[in-house]
PDB file of N, CA and C in Angstrom:
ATOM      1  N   UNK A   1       0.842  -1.180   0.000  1.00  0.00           N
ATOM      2  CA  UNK A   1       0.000   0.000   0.000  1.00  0.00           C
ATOM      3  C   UNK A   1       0.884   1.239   0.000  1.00  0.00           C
ATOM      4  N   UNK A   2       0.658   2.026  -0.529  1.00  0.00           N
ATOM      5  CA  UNK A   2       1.025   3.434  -0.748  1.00  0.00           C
ATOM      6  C   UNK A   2       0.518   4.675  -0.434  1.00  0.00           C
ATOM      7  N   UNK A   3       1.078   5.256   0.406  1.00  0.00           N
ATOM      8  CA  UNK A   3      -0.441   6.941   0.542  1.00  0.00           C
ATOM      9  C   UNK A   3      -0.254   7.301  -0.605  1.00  0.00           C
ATOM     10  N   UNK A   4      -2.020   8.167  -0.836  1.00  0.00           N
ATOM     11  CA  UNK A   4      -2.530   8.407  -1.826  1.00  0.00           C
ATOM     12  C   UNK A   4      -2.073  10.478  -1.099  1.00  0.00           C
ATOM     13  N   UNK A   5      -0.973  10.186  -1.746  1.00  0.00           N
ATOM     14  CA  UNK A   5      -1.034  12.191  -1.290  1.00  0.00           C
ATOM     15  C   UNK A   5      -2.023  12.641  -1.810  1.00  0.00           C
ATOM     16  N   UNK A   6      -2.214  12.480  -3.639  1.00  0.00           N
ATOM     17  CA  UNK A   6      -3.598  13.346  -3.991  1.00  0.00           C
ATOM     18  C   UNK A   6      -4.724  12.954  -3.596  1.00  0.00           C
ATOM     19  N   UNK A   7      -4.758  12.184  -2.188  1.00  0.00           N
ATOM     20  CA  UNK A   7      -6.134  12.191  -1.899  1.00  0.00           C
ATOM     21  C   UNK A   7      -6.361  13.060  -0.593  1.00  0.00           C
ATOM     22  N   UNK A   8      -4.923  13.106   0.201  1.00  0.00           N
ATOM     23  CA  UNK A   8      -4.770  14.101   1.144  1.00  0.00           C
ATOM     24  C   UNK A   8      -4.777  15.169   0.407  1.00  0.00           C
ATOM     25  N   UNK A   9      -4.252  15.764  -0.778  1.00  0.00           N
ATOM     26  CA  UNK A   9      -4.493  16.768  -0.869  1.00  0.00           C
ATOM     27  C   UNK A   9      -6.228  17.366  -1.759  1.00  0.00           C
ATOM     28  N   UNK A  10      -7.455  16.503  -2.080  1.00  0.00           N
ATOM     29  CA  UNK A  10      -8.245  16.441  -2.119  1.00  0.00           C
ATOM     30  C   UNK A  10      -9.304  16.819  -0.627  1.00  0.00           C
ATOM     31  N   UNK A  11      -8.832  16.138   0.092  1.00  0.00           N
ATOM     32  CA  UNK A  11      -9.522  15.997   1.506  1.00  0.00           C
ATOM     33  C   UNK A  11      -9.104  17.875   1.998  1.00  0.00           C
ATOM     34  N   UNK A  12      -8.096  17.692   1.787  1.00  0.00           N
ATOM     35  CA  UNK A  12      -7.489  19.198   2.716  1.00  0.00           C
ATOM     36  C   UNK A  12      -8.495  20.748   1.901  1.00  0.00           C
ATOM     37  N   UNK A  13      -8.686  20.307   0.294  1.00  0.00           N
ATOM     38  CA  UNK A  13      -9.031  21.451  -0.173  1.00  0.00           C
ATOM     39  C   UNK A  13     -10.645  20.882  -0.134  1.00  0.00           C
ATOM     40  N   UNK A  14     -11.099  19.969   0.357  1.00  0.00           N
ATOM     41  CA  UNK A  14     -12.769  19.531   0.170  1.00  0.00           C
ATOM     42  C   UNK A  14     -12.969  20.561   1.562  1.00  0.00           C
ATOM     43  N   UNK A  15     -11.994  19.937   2.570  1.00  0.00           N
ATOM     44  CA  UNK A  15     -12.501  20.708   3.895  1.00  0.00           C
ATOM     45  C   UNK A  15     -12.144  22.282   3.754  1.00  0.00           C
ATOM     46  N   UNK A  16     -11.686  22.892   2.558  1.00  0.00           N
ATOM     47  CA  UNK A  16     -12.003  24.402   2.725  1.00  0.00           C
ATOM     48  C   UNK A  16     -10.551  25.128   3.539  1.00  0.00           C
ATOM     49  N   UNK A  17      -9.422  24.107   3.386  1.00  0.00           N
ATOM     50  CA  UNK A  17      -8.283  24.726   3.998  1.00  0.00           C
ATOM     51  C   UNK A  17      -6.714  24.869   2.773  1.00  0.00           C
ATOM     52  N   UNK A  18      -5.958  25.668   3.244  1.00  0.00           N
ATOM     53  CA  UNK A  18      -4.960  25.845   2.502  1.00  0.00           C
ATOM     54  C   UNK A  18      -3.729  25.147   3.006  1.00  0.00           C
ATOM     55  N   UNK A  19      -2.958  25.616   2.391  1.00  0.00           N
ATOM     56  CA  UNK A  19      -1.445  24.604   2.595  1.00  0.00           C
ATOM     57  C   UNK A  19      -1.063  25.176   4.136  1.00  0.00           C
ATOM     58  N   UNK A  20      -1.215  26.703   4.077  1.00  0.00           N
ATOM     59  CA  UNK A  20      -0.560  27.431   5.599  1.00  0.00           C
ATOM     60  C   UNK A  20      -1.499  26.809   6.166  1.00  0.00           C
ATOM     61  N   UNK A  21      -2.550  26.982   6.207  1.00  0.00           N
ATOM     62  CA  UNK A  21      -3.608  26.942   7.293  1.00  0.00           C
ATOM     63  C   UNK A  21      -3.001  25.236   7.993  1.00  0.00           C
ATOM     64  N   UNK A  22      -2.913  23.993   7.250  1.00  0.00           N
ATOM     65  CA  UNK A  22      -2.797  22.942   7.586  1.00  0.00           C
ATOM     66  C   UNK A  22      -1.140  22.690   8.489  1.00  0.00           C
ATOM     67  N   UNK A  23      -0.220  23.867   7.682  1.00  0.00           N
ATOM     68  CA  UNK A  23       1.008  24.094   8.494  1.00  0.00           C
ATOM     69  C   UNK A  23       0.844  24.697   9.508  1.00  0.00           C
ATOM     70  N   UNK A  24       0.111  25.975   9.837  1.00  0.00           N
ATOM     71  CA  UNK A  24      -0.367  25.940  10.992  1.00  0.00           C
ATOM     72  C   UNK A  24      -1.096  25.614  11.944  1.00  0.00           C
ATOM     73  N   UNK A  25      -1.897  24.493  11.746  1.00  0.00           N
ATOM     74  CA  UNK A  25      -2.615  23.531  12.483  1.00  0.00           C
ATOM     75  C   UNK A  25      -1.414  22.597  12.640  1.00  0.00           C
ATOM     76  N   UNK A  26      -0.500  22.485  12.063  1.00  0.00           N
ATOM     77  CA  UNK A  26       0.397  21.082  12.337  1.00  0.00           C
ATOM     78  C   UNK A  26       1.843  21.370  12.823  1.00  0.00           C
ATOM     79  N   UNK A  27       1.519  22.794  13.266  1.00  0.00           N
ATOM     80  CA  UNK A  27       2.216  23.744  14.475  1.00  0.00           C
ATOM     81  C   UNK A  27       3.275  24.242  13.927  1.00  0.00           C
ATOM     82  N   UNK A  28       3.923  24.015  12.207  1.00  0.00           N
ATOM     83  CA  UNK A  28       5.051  24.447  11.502  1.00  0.00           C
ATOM     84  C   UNK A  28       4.748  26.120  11.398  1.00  0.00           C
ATOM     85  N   UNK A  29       5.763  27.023  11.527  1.00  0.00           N
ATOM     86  CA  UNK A  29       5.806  28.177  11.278  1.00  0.00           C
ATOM     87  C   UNK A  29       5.562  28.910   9.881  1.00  0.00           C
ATOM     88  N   UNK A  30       5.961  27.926   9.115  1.00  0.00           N
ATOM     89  CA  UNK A  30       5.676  28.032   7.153  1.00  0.00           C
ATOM     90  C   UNK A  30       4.953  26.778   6.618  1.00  0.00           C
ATOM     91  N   UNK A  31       4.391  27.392   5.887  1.00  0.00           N
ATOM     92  CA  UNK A  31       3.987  25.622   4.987  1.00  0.00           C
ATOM     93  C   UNK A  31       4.901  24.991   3.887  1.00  0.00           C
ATOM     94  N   UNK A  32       5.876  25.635   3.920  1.00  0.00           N
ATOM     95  CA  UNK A  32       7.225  25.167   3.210  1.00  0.00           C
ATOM     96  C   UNK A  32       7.146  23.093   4.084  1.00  0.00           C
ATOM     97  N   UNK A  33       6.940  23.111   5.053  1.00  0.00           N
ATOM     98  CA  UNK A  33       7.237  21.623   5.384  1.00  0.00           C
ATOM     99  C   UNK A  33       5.850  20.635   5.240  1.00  0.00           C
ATOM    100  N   UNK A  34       4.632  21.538   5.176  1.00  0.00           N
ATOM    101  CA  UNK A  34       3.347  20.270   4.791  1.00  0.00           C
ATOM    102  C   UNK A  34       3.701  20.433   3.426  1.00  0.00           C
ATOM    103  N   UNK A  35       3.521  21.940   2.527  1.00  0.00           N
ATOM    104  CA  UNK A  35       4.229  21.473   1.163  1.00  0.00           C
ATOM    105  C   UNK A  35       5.355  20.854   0.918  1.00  0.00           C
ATOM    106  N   UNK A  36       5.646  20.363   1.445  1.00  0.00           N
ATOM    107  CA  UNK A  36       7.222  19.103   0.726  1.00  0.00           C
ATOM    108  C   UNK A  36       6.188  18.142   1.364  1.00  0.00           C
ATOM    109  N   UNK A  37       5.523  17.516   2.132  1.00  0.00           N
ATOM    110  CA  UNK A  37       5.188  16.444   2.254  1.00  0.00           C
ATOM    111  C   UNK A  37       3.839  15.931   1.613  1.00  0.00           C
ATOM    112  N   UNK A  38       2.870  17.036   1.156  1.00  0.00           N
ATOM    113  CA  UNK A  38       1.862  16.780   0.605  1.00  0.00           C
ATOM    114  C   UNK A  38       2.373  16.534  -0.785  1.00  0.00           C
ATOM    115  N   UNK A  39       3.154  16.991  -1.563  1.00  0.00           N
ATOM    116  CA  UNK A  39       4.048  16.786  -2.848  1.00  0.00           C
ATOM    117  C   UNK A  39       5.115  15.969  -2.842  1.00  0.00           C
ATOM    118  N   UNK A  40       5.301  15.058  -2.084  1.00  0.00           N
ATOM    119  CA  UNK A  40       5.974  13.663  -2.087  1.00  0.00           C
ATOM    120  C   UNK A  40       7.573  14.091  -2.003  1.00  0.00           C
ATOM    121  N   UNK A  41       7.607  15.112  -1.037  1.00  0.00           N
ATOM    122  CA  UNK A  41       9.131  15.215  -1.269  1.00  0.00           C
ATOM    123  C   UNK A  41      10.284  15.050  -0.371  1.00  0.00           C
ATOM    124  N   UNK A  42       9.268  15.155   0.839  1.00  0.00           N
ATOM    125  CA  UNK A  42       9.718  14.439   1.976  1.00  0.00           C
ATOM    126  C   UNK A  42       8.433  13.966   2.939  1.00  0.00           C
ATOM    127  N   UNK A  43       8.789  12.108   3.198  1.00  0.00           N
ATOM    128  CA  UNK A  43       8.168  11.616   4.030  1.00  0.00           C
ATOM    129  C   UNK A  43       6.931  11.864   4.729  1.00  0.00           C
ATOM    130  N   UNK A  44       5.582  11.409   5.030  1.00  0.00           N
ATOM    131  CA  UNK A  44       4.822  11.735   6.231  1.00  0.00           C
ATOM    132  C   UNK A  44       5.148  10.992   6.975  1.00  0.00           C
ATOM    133  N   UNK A  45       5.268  11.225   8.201  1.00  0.00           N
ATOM    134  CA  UNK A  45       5.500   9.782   9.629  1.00  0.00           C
ATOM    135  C   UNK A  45       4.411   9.301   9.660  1.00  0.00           C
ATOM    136  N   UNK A  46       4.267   8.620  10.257  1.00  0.00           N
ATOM    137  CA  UNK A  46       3.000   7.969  11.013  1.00  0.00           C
ATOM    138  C   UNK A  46       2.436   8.757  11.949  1.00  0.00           C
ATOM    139  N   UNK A  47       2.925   9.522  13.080  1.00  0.00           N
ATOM    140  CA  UNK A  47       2.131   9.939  13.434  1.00  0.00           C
ATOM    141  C   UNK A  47       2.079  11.697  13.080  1.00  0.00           C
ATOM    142  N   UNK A  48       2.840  12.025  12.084  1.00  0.00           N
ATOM    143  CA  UNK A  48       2.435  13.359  11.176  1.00  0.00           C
ATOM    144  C   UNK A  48       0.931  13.089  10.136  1.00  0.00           C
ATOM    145  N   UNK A  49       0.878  11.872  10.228  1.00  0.00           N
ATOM    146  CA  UNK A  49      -0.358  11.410   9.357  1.00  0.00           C
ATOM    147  C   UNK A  49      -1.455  11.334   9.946  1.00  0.00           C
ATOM    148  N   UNK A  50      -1.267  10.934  11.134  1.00  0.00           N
ATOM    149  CA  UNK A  50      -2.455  10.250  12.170  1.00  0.00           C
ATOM    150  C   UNK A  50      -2.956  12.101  12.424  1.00  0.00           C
ATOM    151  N   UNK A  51      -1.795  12.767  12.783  1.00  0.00           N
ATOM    152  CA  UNK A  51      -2.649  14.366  13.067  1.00  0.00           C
ATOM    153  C   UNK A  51      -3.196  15.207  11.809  1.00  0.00           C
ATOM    154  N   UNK A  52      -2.429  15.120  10.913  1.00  0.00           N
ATOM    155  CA  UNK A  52      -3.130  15.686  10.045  1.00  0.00           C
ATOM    156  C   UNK A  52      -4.808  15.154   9.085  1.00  0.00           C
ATOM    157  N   UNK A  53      -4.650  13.428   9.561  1.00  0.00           N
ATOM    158  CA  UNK A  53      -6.303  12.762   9.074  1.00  0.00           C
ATOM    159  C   UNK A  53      -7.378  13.380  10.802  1.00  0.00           C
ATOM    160  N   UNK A  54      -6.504  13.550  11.436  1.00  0.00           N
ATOM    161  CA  UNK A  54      -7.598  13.887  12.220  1.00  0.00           C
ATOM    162  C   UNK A  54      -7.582  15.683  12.349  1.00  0.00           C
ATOM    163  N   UNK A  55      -6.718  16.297  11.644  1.00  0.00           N
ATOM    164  CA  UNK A  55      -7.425  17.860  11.332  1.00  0.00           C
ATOM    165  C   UNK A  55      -8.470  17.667  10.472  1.00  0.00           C
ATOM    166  N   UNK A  56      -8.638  16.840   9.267  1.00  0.00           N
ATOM    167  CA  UNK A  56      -9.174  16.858   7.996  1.00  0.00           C
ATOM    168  C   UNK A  56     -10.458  16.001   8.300  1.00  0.00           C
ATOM    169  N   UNK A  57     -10.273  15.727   9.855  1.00  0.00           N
ATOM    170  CA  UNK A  57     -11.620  15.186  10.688  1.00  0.00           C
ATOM    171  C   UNK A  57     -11.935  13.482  10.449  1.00  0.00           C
ATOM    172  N   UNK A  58     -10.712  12.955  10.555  1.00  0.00           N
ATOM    173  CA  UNK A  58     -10.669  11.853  10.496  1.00  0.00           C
ATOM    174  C   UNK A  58     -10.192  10.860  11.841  1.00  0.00           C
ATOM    175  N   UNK A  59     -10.613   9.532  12.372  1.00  0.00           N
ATOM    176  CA  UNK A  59     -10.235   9.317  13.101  1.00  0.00           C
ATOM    177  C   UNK A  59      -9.175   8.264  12.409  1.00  0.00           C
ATOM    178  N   UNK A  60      -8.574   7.979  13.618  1.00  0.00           N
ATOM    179  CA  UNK A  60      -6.974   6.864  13.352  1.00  0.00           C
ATOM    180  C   UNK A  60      -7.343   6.005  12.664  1.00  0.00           C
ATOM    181  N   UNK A  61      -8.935   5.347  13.342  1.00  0.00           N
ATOM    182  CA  UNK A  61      -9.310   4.059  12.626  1.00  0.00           C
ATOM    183  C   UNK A  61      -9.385   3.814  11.104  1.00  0.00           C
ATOM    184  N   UNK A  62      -9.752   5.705  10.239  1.00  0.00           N
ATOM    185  CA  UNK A  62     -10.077   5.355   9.518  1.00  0.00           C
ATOM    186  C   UNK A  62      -8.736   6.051   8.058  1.00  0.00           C
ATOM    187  N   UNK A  63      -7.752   5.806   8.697  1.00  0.00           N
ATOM    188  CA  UNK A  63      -6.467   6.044   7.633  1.00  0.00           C
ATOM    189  C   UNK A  63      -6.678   5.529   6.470  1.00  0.00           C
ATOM    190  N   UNK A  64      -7.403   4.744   6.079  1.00  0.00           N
ATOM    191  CA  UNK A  64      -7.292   3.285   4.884  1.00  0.00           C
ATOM    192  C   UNK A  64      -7.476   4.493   4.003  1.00  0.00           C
ATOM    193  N   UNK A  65      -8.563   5.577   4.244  1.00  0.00           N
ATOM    194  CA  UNK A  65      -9.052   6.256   3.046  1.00  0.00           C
ATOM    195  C   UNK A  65      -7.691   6.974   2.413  1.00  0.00           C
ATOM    196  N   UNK A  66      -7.245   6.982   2.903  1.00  0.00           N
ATOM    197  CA  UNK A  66      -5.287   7.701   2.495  1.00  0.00           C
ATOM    198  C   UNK A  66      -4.621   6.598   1.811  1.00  0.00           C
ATOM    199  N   UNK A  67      -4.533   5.829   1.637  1.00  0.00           N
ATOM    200  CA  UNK A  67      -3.669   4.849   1.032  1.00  0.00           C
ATOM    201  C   UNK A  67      -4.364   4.515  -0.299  1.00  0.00           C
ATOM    202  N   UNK A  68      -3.576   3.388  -1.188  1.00  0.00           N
ATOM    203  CA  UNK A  68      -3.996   2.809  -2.424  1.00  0.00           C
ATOM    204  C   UNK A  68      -3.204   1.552  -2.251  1.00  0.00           C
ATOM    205  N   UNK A  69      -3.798   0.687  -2.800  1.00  0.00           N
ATOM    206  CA  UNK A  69      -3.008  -0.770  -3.128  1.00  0.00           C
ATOM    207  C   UNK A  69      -2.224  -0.461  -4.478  1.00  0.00           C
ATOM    208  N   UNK A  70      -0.846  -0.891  -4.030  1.00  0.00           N
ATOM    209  CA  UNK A  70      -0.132  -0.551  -5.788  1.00  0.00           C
ATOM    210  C   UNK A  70       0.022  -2.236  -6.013  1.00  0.00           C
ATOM    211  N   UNK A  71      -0.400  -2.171  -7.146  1.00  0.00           N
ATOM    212  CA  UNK A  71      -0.473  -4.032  -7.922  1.00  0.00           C
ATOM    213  C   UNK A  71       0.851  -3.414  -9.182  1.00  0.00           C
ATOM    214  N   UNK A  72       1.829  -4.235  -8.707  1.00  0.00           N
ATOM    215  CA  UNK A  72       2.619  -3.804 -10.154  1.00  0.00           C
ATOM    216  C   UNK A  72       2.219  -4.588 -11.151  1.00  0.00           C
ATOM    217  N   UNK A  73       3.131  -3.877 -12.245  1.00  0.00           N
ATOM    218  CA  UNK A  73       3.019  -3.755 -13.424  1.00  0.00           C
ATOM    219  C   UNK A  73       2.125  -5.244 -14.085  1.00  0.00           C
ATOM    220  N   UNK A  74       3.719  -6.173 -13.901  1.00  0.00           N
ATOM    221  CA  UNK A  74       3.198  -7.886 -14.202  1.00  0.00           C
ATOM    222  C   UNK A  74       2.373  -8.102 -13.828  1.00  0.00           C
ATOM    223  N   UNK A  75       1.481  -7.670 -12.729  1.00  0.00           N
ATOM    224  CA  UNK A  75       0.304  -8.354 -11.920  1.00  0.00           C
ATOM    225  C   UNK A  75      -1.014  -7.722 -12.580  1.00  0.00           C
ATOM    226  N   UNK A  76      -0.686  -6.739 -13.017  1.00  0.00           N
ATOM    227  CA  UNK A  76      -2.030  -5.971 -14.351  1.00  0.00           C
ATOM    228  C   UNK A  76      -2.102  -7.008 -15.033  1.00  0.00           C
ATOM    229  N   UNK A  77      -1.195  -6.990 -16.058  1.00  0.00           N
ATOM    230  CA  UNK A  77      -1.373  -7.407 -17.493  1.00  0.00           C
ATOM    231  C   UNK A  77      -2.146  -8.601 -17.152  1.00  0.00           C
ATOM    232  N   UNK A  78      -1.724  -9.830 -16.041  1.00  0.00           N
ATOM    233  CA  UNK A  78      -2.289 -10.969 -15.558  1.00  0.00           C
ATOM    234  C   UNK A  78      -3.423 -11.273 -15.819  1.00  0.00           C
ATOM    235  N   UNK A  79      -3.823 -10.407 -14.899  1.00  0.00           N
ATOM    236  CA  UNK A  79      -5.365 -10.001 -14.588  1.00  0.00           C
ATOM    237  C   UNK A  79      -6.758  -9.828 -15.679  1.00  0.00           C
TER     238      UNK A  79
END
């Protein structure tokens, strides 16, 4: 499984918030650091994830909606 960043970043602009706004909910002084992480450029932790699904009003339980199953390539064509 893989996070689905563009689905965090779907969720963040459904709920009506911006890149600062989510850096400052996630106590960073700039959004220079949720932007590198919402754009795959550096890491989310685990529990940088767990706070930011529950700004975007999510509980822990329900992370799954953030992820994707990646089936490579060979395992398409299979199918």
């Amino acid at each position: 499984m893989t996070l689905d960043l563009k689905r965090l970043k779907a969720e963040r602009i459904a709920k009506g918030f911006t890149q600062d706004e989510m850096a400052e909910k996630m106590g960073w002084h700039t959004r220079t650091p949720y932007a590198k992480r919402e754009n795959g450029i550096v890491s989310i932790g685990a529990n940088e994830l767990v706070r930011m699904a529950s700004i975007l009003g999510y509980e822990s339980d329900n992370l799954g909606i953030f992820f994707t199953s990646v089936v490579p390539e060979k395992e398409r064509k299979m199918a």
